[in-house]
Every structure is written in structure tokens, then in C-alpha cells.
PDB file of N, CA and C in Angstrom:
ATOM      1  N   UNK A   1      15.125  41.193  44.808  1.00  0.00           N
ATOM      2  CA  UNK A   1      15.192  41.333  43.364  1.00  0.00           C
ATOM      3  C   UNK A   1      14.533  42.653  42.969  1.00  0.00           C
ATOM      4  N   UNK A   2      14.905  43.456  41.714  1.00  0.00           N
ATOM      5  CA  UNK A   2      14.896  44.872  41.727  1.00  0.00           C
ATOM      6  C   UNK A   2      13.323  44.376  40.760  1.00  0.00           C
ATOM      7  N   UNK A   3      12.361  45.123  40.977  1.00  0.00           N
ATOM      8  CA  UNK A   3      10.733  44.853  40.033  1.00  0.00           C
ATOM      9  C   UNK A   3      11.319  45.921  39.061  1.00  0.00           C
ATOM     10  N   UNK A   4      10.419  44.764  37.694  1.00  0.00           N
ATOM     11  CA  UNK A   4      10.627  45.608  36.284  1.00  0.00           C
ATOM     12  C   UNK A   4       9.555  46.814  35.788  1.00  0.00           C
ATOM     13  N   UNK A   5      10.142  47.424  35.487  1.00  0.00           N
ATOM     14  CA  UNK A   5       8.963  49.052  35.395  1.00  0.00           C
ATOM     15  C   UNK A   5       9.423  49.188  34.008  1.00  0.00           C
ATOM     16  N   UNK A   6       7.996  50.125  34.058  1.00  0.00           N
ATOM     17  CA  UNK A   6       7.073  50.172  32.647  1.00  0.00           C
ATOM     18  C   UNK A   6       8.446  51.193  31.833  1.00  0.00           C
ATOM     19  N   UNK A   7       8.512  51.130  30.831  1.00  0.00           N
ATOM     20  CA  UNK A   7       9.135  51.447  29.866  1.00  0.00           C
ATOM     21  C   UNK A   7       9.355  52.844  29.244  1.00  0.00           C
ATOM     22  N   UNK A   8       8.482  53.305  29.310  1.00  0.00           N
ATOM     23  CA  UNK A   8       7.330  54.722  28.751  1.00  0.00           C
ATOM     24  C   UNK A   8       8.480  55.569  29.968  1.00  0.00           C
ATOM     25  N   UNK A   9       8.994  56.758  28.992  1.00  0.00           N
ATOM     26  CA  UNK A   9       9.956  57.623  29.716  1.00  0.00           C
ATOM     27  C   UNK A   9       8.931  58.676  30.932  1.00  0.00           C
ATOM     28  N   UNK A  10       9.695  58.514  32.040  1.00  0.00           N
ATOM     29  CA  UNK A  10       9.110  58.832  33.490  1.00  0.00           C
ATOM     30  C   UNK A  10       7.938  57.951  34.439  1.00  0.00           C
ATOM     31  N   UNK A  11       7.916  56.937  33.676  1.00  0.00           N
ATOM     32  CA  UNK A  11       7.207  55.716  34.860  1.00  0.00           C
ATOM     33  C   UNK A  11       8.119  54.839  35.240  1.00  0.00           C
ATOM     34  N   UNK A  12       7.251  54.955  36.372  1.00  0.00           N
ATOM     35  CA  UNK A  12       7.782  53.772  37.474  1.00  0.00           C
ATOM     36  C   UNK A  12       6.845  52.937  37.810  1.00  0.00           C
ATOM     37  N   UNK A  13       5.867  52.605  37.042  1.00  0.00           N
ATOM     38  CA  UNK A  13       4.726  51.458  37.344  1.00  0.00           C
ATOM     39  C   UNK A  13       5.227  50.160  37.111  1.00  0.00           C
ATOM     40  N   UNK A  14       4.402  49.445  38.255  1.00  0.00           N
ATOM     41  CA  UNK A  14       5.487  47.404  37.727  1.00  0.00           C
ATOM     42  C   UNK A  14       5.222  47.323  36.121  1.00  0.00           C
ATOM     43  N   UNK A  15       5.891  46.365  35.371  1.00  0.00           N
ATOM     44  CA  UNK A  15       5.596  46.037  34.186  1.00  0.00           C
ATOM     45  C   UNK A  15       4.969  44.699  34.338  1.00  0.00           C
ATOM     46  N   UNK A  16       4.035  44.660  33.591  1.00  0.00           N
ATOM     47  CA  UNK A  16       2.472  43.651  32.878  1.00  0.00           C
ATOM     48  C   UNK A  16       3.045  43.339  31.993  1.00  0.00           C
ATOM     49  N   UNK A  17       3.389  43.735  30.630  1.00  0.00           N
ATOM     50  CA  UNK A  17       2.990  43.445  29.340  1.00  0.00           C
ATOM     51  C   UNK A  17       4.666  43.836  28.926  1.00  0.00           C
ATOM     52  N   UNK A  18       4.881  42.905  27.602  1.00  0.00           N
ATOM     53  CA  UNK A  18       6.094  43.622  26.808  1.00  0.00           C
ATOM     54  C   UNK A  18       5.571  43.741  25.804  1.00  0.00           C
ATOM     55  N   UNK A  19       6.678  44.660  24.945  1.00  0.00           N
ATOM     56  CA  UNK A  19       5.884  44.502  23.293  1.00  0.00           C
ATOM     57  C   UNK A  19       7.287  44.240  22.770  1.00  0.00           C
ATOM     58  N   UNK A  20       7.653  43.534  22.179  1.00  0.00           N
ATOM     59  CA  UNK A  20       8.400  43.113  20.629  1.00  0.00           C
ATOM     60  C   UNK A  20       8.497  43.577  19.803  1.00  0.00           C
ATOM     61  N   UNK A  21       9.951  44.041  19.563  1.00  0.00           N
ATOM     62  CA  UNK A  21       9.905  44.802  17.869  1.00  0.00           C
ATOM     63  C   UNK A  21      10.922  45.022  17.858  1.00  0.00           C
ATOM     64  N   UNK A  22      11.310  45.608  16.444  1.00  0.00           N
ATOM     65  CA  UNK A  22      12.212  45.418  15.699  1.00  0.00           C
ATOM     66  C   UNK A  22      12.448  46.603  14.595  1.00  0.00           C
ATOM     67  N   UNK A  23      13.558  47.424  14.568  1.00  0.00           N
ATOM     68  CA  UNK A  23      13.451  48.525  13.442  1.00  0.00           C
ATOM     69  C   UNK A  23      14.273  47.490  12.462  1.00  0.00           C
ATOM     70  N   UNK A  24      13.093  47.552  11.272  1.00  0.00           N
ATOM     71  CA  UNK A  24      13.422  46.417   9.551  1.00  0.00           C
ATOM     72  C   UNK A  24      14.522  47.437   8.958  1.00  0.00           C
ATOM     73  N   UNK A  25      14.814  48.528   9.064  1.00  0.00           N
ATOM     74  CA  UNK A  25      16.124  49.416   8.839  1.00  0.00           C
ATOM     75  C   UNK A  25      17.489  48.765   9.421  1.00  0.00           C
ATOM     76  N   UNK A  26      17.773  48.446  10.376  1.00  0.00           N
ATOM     77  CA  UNK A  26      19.111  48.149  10.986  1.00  0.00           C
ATOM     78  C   UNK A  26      19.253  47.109  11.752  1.00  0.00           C
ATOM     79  N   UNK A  27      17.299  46.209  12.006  1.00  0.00           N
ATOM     80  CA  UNK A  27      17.428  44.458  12.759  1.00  0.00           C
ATOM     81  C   UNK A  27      17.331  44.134  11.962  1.00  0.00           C
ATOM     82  N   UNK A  28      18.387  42.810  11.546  1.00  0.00           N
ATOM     83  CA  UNK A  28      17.851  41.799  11.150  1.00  0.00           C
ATOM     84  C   UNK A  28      16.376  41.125  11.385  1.00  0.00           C
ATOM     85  N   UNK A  29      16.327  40.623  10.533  1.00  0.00           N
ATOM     86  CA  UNK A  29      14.412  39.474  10.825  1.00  0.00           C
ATOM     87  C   UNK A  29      14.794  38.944  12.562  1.00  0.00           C
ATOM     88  N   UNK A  30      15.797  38.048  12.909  1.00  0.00           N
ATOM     89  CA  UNK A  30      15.537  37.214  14.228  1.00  0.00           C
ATOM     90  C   UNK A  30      16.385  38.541  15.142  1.00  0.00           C
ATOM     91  N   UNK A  31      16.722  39.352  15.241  1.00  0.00           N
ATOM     92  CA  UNK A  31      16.601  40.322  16.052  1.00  0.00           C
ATOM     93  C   UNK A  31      15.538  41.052  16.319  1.00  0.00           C
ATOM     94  N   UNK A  32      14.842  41.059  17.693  1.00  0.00           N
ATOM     95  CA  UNK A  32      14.033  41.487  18.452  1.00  0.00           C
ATOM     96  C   UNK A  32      14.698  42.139  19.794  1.00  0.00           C
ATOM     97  N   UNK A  33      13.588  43.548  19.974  1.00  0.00           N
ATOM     98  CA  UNK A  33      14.302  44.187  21.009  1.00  0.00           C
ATOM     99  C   UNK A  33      13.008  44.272  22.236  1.00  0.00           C
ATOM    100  N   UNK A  34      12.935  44.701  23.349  1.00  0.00           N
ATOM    101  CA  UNK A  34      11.764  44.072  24.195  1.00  0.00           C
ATOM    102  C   UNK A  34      11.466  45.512  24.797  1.00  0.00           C
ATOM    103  N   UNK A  35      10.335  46.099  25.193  1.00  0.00           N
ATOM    104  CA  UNK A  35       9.889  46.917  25.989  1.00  0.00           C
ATOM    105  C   UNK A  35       8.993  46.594  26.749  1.00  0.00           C
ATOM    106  N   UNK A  36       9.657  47.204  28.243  1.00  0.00           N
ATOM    107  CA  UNK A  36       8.460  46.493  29.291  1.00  0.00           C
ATOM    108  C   UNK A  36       7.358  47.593  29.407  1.00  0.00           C
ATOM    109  N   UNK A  37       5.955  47.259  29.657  1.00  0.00           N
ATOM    110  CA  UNK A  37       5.105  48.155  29.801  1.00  0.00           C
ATOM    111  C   UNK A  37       4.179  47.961  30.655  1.00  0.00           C
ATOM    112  N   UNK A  38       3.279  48.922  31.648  1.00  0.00           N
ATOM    113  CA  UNK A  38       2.386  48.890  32.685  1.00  0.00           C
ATOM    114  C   UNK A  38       0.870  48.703  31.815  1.00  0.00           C
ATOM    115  N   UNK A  39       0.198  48.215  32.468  1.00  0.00           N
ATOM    116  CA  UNK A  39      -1.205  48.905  32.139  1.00  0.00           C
ATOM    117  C   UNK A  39      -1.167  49.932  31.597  1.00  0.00           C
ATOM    118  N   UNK A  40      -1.258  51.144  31.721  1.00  0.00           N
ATOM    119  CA  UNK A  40      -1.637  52.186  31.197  1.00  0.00           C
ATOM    120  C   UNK A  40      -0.566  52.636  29.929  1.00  0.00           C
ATOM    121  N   UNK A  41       0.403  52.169  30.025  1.00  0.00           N
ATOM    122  CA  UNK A  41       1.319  52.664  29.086  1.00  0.00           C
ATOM    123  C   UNK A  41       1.385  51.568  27.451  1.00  0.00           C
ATOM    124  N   UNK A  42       0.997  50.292  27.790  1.00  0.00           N
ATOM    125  CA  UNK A  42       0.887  48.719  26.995  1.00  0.00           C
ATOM    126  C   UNK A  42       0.607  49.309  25.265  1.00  0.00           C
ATOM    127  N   UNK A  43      -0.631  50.231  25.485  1.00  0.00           N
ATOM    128  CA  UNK A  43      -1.117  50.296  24.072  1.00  0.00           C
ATOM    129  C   UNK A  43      -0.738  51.491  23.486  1.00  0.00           C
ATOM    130  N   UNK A  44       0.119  52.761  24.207  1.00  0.00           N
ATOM    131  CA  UNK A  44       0.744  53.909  23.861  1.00  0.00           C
ATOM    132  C   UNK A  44       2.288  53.318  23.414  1.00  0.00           C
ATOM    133  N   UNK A  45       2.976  52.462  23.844  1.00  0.00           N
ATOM    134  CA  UNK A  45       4.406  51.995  23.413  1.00  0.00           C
ATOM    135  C   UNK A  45       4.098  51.443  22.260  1.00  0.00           C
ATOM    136  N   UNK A  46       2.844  50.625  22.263  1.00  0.00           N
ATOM    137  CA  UNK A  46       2.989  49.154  20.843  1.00  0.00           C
ATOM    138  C   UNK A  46       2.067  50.726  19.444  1.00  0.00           C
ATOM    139  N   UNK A  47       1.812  52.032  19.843  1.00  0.00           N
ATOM    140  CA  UNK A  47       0.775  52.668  18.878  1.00  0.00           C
ATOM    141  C   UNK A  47       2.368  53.160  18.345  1.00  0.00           C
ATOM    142  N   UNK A  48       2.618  53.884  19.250  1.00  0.00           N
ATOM    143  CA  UNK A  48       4.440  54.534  18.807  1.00  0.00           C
ATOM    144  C   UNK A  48       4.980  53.331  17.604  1.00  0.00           C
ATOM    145  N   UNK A  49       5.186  52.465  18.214  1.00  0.00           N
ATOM    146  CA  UNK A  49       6.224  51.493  17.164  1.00  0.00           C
ATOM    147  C   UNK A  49       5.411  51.120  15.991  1.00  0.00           C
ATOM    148  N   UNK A  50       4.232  50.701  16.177  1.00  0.00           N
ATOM    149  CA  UNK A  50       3.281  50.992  14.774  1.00  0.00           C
ATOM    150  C   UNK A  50       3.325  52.001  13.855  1.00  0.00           C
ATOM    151  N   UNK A  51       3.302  53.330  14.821  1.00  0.00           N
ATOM    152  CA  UNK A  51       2.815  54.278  13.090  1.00  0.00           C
ATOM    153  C   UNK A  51       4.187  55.027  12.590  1.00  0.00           C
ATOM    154  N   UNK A  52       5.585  53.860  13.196  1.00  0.00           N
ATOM    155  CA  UNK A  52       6.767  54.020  12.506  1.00  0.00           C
ATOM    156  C   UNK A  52       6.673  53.232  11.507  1.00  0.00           C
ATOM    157  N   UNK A  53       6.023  52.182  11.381  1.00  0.00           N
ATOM    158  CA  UNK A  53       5.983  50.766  10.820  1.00  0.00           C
ATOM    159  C   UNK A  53       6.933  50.055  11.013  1.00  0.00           C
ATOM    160  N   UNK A  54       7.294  49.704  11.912  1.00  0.00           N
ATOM    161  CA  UNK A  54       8.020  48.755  13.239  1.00  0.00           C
ATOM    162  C   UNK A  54       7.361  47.556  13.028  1.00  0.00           C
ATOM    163  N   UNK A  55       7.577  46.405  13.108  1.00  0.00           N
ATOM    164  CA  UNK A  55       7.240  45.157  13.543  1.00  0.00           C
ATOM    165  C   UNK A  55       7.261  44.944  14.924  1.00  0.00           C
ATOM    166  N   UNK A  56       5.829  44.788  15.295  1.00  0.00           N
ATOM    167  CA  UNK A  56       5.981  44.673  17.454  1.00  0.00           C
ATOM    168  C   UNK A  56       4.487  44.006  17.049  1.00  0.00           C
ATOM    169  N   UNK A  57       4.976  43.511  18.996  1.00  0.00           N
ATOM    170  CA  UNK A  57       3.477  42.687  19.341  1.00  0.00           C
ATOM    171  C   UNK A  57       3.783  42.599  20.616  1.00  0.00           C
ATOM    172  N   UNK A  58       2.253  42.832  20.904  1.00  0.00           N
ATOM    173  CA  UNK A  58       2.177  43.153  22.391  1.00  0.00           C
ATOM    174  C   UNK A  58       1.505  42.029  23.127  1.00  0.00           C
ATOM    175  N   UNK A  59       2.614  41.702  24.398  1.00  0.00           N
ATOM    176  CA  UNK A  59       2.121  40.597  24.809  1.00  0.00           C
ATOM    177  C   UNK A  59       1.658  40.501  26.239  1.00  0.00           C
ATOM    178  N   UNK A  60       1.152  40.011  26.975  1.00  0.00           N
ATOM    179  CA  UNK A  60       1.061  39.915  28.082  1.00  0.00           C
ATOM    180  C   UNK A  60       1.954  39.134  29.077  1.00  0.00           C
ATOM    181  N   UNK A  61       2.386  39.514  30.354  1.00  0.00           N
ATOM    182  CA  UNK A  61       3.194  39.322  31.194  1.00  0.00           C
ATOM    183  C   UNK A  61       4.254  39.798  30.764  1.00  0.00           C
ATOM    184  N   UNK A  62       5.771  39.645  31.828  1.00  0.00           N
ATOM    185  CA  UNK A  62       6.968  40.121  31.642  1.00  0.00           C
ATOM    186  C   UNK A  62       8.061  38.563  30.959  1.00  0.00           C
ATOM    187  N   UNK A  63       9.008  38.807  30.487  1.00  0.00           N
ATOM    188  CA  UNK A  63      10.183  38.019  29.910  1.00  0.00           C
ATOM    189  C   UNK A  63      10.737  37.585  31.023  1.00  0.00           C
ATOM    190  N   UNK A  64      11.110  36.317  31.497  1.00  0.00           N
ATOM    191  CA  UNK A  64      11.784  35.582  32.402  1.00  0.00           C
ATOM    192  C   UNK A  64      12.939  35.960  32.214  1.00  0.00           C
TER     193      UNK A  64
END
């Protein structure tokens, strides 16, 4: 099975954490889109989608 890597353009670290979100411009409310993220990258993906004012939340582990 192929391991899921971090999200953040030019890593290849396993992915830990996703974050959740949603651009309120063109998702609907129950549309959610998923980004996988490493350690080091977790709180630089969920700061990005914040100071768009994005709706995200950062969670721990990966999506089954």
C-alpha cells in the first residue's frame, strides 16, 4: 500500500495529521476538502487556510 505524505508542496514526510476545510466562496457548508500533513508541516497548512478565513481544523491522525 502506497504511505500518505504530507501535503505542503515538496514533502515527502508520512502524514500524522489532516486539516479540514472548506473555501465558504464556492463549498457548500457539508463540503469539506482534506489535507494530509506531517509534523512539521500540521500548523503551517491549518495557519495558510486561516488567514484566508477558510473554515479548517486540524486533526490528528490520517482519514481511513
Amino acid at each position: 500500500m502506497n504511505e500518505l505524505v504530507c501535503s505542503r508542496a515538496g514533502c515527502r514526510n508520512a502524514a500524522t495529521k489532516h486539516v479540514m476545510w472548506r473555501n465558504p466562496r464556492i463549498h457548500s457548508a457539508d463540503r469539506e476538502k482534506i489535507w494530509l500533513a506531517c509534523d512539521e508541516h500540521a500548523a503551517f497548512l491549518y495557519d495558510y487556510l486561516a488567514a484566508r478565513d477558510f473554515p479548517a481544523v486540524l486533526r490528528d491522525g490520517v482519514p481511513a
